[in-house]
Each structure stands twice: as C-alpha cells, then as structure tokens.
PDB file of N, CA and C in Angstrom:
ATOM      1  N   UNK A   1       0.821  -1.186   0.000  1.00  0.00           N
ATOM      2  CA  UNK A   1       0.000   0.000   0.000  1.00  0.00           C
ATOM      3  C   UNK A   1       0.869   1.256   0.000  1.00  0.00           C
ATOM      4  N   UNK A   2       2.259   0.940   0.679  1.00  0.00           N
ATOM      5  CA  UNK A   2       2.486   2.392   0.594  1.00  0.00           C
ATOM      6  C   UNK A   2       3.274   2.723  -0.648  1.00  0.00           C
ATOM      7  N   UNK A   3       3.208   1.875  -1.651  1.00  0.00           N
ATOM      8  CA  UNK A   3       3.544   2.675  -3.012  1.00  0.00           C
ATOM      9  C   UNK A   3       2.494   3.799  -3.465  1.00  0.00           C
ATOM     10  N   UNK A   4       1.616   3.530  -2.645  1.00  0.00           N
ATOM     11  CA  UNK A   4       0.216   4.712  -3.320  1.00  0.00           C
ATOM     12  C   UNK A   4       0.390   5.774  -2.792  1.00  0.00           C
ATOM     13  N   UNK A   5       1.404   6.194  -2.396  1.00  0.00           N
ATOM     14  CA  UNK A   5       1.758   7.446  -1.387  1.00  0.00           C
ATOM     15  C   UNK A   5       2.904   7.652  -1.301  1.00  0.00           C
ATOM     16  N   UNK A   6       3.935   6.896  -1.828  1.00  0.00           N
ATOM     17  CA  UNK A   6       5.778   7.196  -1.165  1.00  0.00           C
ATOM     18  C   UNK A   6       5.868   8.070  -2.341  1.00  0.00           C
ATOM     19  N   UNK A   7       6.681   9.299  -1.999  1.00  0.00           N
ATOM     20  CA  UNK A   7       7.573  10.287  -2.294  1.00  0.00           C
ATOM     21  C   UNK A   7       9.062  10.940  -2.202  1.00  0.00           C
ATOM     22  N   UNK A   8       9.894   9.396  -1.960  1.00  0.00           N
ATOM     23  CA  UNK A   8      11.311   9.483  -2.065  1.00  0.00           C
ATOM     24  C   UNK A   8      11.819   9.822  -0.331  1.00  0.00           C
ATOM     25  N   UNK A   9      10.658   9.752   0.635  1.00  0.00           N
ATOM     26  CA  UNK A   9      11.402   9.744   1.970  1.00  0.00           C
ATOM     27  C   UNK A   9      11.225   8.514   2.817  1.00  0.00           C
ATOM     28  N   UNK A  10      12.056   7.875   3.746  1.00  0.00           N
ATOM     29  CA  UNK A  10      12.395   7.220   4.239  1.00  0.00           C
ATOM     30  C   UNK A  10      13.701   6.944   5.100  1.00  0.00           C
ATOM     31  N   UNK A  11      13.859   5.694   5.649  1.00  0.00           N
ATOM     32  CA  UNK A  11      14.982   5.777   6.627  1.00  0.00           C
ATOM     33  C   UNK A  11      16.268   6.072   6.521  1.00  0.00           C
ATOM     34  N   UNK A  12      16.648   5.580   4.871  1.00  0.00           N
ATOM     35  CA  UNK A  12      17.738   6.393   4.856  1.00  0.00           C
ATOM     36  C   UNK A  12      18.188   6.726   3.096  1.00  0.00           C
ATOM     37  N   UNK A  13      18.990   6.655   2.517  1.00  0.00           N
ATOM     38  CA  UNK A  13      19.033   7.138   1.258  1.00  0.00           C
ATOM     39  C   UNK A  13      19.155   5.767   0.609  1.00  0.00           C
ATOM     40  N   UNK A  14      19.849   4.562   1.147  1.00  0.00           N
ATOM     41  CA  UNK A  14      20.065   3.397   0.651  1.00  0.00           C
ATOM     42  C   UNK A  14      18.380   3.173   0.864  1.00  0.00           C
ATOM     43  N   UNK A  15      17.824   3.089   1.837  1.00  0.00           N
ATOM     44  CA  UNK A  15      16.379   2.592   1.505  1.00  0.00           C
ATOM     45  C   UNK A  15      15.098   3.308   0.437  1.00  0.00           C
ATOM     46  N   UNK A  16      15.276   4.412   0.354  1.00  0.00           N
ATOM     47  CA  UNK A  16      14.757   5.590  -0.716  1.00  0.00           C
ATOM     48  C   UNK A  16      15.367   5.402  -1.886  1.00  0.00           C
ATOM     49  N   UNK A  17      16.355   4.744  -2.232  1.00  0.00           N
ATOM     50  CA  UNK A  17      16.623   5.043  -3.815  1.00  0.00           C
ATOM     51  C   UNK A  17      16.359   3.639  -4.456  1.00  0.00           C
ATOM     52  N   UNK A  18      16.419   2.653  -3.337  1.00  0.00           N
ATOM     53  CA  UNK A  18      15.966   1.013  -3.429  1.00  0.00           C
ATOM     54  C   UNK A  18      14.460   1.101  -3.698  1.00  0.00           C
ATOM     55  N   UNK A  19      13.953   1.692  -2.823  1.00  0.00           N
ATOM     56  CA  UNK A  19      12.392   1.822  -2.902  1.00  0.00           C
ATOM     57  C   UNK A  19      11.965   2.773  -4.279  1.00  0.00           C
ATOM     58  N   UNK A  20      12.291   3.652  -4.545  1.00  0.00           N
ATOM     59  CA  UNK A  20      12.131   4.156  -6.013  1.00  0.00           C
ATOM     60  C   UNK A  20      12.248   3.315  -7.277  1.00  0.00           C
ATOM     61  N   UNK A  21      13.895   2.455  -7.042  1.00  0.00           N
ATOM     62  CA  UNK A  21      14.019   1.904  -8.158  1.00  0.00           C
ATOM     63  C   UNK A  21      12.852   0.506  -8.182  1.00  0.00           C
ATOM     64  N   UNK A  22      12.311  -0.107  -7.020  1.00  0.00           N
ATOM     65  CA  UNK A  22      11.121  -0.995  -7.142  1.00  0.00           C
ATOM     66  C   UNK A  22      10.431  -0.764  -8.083  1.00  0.00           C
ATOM     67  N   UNK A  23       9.869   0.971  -7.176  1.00  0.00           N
ATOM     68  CA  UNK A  23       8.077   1.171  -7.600  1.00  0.00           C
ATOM     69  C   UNK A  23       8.232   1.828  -9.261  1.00  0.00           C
ATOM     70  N   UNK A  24       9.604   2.046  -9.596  1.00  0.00           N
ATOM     71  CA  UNK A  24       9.463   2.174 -11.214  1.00  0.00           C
ATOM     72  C   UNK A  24       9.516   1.233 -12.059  1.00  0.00           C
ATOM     73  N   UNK A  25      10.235  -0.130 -11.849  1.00  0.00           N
ATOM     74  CA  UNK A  25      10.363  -1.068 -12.206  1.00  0.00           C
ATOM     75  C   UNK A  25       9.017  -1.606 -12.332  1.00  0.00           C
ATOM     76  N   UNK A  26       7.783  -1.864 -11.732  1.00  0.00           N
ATOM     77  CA  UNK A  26       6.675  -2.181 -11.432  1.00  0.00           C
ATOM     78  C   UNK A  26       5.908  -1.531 -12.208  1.00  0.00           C
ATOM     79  N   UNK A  27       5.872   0.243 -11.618  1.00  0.00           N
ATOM     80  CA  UNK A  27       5.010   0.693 -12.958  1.00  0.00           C
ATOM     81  C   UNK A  27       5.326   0.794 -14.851  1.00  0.00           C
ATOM     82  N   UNK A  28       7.000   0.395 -14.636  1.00  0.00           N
ATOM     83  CA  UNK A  28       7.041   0.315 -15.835  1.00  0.00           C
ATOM     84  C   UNK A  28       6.218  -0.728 -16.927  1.00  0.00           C
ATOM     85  N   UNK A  29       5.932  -2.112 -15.724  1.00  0.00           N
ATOM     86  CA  UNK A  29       5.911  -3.241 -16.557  1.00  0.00           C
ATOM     87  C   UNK A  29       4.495  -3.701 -15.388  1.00  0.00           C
ATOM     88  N   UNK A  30       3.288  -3.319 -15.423  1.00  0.00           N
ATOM     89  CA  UNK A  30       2.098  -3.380 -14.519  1.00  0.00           C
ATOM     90  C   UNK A  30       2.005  -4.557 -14.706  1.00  0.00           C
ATOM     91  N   UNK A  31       1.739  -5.377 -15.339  1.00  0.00           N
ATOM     92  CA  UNK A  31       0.951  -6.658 -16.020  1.00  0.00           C
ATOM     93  C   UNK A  31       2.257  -7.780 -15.165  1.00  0.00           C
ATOM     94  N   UNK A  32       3.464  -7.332 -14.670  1.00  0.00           N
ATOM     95  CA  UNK A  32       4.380  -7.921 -14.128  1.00  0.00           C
ATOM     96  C   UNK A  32       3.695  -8.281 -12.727  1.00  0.00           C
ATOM     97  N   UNK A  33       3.689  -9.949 -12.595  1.00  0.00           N
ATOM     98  CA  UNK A  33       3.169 -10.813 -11.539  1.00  0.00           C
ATOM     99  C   UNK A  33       3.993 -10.694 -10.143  1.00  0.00           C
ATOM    100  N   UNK A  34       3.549 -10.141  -9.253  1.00  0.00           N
ATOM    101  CA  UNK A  34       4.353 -10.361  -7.548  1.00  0.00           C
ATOM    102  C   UNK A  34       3.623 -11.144  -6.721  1.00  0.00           C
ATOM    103  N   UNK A  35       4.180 -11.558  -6.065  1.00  0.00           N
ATOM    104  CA  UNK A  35       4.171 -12.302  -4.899  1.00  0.00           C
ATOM    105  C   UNK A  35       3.838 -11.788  -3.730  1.00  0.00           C
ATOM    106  N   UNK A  36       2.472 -11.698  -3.237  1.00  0.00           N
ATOM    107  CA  UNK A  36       2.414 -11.314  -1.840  1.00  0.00           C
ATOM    108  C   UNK A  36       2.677 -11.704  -0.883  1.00  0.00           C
ATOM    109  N   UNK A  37       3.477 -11.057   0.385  1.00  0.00           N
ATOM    110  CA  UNK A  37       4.091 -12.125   1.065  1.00  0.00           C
ATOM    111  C   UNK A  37       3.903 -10.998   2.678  1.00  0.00           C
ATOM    112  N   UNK A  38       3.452 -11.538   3.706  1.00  0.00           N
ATOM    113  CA  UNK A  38       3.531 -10.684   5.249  1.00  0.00           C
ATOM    114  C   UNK A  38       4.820 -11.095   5.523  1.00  0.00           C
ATOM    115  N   UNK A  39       5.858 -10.807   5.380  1.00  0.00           N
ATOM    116  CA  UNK A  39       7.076 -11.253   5.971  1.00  0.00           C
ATOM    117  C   UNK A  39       8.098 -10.347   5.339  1.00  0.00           C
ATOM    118  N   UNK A  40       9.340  -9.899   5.693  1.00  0.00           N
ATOM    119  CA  UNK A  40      10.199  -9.218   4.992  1.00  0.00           C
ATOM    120  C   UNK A  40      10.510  -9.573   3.540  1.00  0.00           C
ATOM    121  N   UNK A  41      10.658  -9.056   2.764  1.00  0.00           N
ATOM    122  CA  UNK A  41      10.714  -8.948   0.938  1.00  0.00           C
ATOM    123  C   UNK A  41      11.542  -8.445   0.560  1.00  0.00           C
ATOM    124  N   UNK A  42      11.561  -8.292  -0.898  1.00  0.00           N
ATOM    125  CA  UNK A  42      12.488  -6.974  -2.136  1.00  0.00           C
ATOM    126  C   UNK A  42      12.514  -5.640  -1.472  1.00  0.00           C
ATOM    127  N   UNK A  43      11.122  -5.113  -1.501  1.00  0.00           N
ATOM    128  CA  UNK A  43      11.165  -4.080  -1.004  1.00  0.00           C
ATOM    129  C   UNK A  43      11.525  -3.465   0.741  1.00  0.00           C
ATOM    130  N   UNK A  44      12.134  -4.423   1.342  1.00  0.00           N
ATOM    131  CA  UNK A  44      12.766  -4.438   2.524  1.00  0.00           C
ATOM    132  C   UNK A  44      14.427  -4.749   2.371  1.00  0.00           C
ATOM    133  N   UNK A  45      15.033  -4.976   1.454  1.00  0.00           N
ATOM    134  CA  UNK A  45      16.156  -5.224   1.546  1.00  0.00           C
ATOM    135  C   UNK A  45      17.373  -4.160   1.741  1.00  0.00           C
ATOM    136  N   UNK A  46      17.108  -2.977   1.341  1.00  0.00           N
ATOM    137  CA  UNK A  46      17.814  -2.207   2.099  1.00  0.00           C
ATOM    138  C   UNK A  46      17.346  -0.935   3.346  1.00  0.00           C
ATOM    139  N   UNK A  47      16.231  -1.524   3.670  1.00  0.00           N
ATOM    140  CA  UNK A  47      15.721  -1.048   5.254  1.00  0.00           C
ATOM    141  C   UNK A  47      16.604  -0.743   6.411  1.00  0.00           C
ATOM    142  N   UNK A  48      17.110  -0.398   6.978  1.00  0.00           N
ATOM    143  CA  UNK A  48      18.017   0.041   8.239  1.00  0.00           C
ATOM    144  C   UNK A  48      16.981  -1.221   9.231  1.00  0.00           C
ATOM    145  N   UNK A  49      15.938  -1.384   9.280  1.00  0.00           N
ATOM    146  CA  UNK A  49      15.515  -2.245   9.996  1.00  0.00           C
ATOM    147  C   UNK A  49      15.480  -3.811   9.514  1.00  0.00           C
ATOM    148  N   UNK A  50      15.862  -3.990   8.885  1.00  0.00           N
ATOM    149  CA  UNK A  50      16.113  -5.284   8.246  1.00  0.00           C
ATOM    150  C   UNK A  50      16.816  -5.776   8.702  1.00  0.00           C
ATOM    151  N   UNK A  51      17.020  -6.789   9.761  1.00  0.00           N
ATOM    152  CA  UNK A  51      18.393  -7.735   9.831  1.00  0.00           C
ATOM    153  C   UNK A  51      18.327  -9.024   9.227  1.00  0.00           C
ATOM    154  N   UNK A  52      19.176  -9.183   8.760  1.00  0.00           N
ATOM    155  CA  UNK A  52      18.883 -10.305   8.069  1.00  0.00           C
ATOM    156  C   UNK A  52      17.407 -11.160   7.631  1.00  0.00           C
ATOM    157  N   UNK A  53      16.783 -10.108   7.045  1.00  0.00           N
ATOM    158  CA  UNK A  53      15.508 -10.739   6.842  1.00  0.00           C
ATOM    159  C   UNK A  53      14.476 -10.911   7.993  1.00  0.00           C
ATOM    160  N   UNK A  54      14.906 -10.213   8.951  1.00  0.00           N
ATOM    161  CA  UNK A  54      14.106 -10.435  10.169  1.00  0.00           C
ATOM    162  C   UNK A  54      14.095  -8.717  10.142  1.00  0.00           C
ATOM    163  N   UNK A  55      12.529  -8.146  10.238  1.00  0.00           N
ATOM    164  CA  UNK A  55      12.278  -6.586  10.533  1.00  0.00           C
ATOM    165  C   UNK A  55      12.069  -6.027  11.899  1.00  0.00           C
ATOM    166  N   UNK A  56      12.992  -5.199  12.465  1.00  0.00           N
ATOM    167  CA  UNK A  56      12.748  -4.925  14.416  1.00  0.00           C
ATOM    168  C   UNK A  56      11.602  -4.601  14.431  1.00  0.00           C
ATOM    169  N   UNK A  57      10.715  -4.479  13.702  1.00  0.00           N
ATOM    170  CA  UNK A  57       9.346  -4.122  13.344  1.00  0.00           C
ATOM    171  C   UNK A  57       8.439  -5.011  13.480  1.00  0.00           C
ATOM    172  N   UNK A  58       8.882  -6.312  13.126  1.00  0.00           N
ATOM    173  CA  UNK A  58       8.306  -6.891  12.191  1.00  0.00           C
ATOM    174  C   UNK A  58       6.638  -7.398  12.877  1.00  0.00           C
ATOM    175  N   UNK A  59       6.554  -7.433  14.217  1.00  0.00           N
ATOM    176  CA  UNK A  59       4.905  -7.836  14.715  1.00  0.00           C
ATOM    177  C   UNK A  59       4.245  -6.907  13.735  1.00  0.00           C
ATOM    178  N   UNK A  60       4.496  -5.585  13.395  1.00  0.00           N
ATOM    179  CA  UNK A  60       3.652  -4.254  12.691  1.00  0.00           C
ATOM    180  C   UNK A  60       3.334  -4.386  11.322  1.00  0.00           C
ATOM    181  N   UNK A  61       4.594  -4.887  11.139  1.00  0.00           N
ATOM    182  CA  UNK A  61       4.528  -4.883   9.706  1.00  0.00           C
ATOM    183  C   UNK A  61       3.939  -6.178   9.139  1.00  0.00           C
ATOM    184  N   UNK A  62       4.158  -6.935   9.988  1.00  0.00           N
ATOM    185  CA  UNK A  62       3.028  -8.252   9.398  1.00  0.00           C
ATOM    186  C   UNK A  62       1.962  -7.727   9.327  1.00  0.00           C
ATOM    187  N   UNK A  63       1.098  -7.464  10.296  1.00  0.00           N
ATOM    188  CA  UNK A  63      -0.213  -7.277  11.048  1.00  0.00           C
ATOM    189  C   UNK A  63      -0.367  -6.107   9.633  1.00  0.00           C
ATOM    190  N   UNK A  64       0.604  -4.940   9.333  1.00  0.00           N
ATOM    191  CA  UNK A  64      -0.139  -4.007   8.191  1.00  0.00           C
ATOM    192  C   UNK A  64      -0.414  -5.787   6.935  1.00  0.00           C
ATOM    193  N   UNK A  65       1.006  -5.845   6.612  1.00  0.00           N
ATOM    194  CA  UNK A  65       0.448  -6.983   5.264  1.00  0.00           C
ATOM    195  C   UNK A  65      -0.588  -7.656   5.789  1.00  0.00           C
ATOM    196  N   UNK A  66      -0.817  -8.405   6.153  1.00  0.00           N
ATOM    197  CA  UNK A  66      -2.156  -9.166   6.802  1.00  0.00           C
ATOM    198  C   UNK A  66      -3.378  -8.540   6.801  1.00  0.00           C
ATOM    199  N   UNK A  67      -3.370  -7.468   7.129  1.00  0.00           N
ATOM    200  CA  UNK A  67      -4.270  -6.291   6.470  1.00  0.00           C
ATOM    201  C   UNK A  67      -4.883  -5.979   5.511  1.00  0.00           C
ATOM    202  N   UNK A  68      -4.169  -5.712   5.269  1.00  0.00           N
ATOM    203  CA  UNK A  68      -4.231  -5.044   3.242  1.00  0.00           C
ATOM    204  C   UNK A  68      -4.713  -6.139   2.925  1.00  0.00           C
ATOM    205  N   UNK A  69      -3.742  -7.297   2.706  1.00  0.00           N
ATOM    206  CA  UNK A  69      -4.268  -8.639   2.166  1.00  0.00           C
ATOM    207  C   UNK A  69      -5.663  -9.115   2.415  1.00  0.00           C
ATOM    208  N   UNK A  70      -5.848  -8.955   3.290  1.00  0.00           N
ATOM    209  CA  UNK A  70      -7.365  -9.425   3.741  1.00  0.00           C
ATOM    210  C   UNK A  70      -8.400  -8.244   3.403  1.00  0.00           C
ATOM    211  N   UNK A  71      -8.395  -6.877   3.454  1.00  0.00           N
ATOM    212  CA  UNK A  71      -9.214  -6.093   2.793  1.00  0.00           C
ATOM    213  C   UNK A  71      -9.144  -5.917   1.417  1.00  0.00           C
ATOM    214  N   UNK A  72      -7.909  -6.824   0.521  1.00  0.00           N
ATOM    215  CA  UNK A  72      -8.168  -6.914  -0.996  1.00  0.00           C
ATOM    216  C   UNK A  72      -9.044  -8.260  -1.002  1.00  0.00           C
ATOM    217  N   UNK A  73      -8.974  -9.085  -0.381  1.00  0.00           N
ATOM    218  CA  UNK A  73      -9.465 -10.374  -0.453  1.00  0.00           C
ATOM    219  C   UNK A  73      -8.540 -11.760  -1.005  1.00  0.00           C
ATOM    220  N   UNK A  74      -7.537 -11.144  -0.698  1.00  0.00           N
ATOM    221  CA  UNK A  74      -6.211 -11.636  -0.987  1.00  0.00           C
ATOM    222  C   UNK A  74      -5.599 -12.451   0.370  1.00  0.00           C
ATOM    223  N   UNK A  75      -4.389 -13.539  -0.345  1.00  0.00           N
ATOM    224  CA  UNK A  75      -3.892 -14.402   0.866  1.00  0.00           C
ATOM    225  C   UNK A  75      -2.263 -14.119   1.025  1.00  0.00           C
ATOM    226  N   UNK A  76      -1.860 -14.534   1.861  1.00  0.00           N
ATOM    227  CA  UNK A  76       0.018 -14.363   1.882  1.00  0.00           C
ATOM    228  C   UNK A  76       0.085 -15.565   0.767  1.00  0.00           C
ATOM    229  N   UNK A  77       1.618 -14.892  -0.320  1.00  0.00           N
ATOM    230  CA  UNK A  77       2.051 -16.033  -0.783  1.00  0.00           C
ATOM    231  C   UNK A  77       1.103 -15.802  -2.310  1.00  0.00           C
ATOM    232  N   UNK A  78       0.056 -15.037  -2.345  1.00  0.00           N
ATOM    233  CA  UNK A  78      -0.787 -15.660  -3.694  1.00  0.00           C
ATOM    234  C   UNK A  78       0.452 -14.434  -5.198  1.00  0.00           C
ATOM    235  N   UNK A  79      -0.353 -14.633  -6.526  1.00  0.00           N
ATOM    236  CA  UNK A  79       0.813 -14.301  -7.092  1.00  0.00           C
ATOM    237  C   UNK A  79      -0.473 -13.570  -8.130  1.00  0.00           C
ATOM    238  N   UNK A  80      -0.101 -12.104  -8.019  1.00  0.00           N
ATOM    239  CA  UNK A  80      -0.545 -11.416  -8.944  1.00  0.00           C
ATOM    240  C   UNK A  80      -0.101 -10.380  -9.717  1.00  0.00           C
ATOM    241  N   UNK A  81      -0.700  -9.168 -10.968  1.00  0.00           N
ATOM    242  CA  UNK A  81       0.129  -8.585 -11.602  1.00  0.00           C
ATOM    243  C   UNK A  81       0.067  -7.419 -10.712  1.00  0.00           C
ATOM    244  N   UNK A  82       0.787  -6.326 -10.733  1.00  0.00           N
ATOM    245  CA  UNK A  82       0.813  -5.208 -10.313  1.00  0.00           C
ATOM    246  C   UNK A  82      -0.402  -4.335 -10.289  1.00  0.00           C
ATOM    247  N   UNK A  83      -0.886  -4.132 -11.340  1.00  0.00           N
ATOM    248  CA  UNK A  83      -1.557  -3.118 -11.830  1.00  0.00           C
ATOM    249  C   UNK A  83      -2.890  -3.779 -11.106  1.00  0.00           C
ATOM    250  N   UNK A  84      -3.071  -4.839 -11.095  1.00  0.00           N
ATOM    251  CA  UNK A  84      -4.628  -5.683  -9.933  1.00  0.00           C
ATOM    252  C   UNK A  84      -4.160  -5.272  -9.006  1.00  0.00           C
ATOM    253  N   UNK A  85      -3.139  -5.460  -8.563  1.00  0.00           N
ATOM    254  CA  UNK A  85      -3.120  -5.195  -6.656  1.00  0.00           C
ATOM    255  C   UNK A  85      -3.335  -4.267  -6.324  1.00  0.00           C
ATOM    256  N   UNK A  86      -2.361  -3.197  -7.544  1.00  0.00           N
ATOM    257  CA  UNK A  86      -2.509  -1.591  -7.237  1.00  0.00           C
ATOM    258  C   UNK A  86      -4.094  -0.984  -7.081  1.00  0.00           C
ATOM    259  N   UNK A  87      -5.025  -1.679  -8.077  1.00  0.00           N
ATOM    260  CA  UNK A  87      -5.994  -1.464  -8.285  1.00  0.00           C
ATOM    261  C   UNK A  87      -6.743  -1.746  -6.852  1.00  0.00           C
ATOM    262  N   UNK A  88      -6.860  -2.652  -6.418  1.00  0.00           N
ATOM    263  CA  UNK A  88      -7.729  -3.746  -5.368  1.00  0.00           C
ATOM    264  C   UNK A  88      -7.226  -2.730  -4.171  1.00  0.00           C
ATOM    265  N   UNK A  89      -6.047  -2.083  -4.340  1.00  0.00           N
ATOM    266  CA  UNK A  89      -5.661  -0.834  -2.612  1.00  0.00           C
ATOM    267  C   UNK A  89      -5.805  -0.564  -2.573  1.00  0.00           C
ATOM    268  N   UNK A  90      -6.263   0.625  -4.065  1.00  0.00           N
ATOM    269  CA  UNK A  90      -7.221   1.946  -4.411  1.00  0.00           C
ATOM    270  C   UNK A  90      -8.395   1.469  -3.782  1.00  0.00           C
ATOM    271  N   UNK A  91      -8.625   0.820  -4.896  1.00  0.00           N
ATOM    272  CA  UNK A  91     -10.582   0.362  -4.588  1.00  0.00           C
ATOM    273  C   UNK A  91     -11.368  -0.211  -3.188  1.00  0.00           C
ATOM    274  N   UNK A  92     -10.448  -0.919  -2.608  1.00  0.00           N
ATOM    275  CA  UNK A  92     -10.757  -1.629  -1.330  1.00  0.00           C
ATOM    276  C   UNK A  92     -10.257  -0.597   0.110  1.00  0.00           C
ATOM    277  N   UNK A  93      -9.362   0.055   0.188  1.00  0.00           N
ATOM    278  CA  UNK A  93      -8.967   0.443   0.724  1.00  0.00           C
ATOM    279  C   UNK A  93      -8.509   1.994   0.926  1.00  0.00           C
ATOM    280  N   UNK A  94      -8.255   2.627  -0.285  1.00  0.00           N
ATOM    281  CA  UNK A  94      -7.718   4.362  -0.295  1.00  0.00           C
ATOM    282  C   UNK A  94      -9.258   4.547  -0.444  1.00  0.00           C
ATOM    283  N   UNK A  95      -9.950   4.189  -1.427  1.00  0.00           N
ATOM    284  CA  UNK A  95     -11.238   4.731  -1.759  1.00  0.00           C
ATOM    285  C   UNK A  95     -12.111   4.278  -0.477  1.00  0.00           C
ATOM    286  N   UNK A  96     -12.327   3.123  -0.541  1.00  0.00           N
ATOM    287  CA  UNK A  96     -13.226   2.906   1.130  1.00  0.00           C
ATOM    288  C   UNK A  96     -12.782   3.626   2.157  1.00  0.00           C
ATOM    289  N   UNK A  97     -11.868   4.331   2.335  1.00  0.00           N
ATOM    290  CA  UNK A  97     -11.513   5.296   3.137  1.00  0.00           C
ATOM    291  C   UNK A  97     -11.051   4.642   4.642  1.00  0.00           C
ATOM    292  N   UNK A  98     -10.341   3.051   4.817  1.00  0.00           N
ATOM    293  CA  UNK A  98     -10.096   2.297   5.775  1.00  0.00           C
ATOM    294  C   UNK A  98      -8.293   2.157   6.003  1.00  0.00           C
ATOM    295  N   UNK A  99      -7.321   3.414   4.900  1.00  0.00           N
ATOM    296  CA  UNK A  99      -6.228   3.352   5.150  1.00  0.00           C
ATOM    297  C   UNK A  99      -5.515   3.358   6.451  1.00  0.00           C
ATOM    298  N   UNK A 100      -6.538   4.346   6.990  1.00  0.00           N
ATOM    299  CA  UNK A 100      -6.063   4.421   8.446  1.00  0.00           C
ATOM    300  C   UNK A 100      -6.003   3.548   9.510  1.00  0.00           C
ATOM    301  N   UNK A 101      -7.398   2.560   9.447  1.00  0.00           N
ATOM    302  CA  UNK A 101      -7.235   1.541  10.426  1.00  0.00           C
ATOM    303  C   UNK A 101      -6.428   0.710   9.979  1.00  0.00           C
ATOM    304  N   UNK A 102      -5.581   0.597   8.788  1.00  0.00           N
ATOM    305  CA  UNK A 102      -4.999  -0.484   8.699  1.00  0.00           C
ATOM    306  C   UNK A 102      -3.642   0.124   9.280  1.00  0.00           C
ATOM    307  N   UNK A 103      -3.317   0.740   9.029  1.00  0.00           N
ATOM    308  CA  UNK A 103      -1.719   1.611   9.164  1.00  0.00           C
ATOM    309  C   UNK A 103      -1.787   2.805   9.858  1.00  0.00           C
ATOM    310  N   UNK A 104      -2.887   3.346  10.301  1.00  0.00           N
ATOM    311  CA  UNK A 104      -3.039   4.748  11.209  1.00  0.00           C
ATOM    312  C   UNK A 104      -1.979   5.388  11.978  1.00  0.00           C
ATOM    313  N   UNK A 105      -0.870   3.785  12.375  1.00  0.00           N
ATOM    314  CA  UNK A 105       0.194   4.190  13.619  1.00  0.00           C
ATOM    315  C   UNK A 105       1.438   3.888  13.293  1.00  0.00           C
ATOM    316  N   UNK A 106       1.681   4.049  11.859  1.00  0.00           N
ATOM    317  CA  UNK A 106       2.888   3.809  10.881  1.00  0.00           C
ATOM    318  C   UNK A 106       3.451   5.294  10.937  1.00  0.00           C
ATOM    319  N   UNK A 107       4.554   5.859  11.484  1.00  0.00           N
ATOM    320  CA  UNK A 107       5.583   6.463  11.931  1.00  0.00           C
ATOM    321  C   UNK A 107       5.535   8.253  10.617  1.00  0.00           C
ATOM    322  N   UNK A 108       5.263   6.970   9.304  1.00  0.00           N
ATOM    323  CA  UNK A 108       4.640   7.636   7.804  1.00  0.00           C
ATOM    324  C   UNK A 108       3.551   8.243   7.908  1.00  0.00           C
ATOM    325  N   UNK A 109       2.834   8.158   8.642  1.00  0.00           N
ATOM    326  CA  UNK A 109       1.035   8.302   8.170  1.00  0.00           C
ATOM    327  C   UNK A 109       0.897   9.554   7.507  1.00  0.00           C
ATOM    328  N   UNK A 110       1.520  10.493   8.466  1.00  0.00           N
ATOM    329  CA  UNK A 110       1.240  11.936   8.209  1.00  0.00           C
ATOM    330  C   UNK A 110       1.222  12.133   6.634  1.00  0.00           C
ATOM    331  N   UNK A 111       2.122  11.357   5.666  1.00  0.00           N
ATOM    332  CA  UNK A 111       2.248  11.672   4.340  1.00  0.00           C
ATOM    333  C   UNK A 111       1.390  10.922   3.721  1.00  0.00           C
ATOM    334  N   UNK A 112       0.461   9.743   4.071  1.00  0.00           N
ATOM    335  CA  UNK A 112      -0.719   9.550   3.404  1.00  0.00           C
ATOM    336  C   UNK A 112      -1.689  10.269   3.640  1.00  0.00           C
ATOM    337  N   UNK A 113      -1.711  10.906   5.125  1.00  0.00           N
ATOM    338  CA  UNK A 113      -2.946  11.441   5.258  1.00  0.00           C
ATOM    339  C   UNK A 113      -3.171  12.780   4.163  1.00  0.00           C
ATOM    340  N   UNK A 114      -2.051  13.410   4.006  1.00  0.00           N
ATOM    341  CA  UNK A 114      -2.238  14.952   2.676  1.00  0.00           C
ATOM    342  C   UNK A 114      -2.562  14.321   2.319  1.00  0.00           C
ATOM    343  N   UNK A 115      -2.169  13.068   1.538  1.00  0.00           N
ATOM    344  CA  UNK A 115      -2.544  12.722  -0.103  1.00  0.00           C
ATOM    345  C   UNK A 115      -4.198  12.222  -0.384  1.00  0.00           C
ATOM    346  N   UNK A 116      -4.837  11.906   0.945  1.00  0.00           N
ATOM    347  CA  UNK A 116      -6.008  11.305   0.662  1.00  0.00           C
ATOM    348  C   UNK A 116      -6.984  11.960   0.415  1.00  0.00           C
TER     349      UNK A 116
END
C-alpha cells in the first residue's frame, strides 16, 4: 500500500533510492506478476531495519500486510500482476476510506494522510 503514497522519503538514502528503483520497475511493466508475502521482501532489503531478513518491526509490519491482504481479499504467498493489486488498494482500501485503520500508527502516516 504504501507505493500509493511514497515520495522518495524514508529511513535512509540506501532505503529511498531502493524503494524508487522498485516502484518504477513495477510501474514500468504493470501486467508484471508479484508475490504477496507478510514477511520481509524486495522491497525491505535495504531497510536500516532489516536484519537479516528479520524486521525490528516486524509484529507491525506483518499485522499491516495481513491487512491489506485481507481487505483486498487476498492471501500471503498468492501471485498477482501489479496493476490488480494496485488497483484492489485503491478500490478496497484508499477509496473505502479504511487506510487508516490499517496503518493509522505507521511512523509515515502523516504523508498519506495529505494525499487522501
């Protein structure tokens, strides 16, 4: 979800320029199939909170994926294209107007909340 809102800030510059080069890679090629997964990923690999694949976070950050996933109607692990998922966060979630209970106490919020 929070590709529907990131604007190049984060924990540190290794994690911001990692996270850019994702979410362009993705929108370049929508129809490109990912893997949903509640557990640390791609887009965690250069996190300052990442240790070895384990996130100091990580009870939160499950509980957000677990979230999302379940208000798209989606499971951990299932495999879809971009441009559906992107779609199903909008539609299920930015538009139902339930971003907040899922992530309300994500450190970020403040920068989804302008955008909504």
């Amino acid at each position: 979800m929070c590709f529907q809102f990131y604007e190049g800030k984060g924990y540190s510059a290794d994690f911001t320029d990692h996270m850019g080069r994702v979410i362009k890679e993705l929108e370049a090629a929508p129809e490109q199939k990912v893997v949903l997964k509640a557990q640390t990923d791609i887009v965690c690999k250069n996190c300052p909170n990442n240790d070895g694949g384990l996130c100091s976070s990580q009870d939160k950050v499950i509980r957000y994926d677990k979230e999302v996933l379940k208000a798209c109607g989606l499971s951990d692990g299932c495999e879809i294209s971009f441009a559906e998922f992107k779609g199903l966060v909008k539609n299920r979630i930015i538009d139902a107007g339930i971003r907040g209970d899922i992530c309300g106490d994500c450190s970020w919020d403040y920068i989804c909340r302008s955008k909504e």
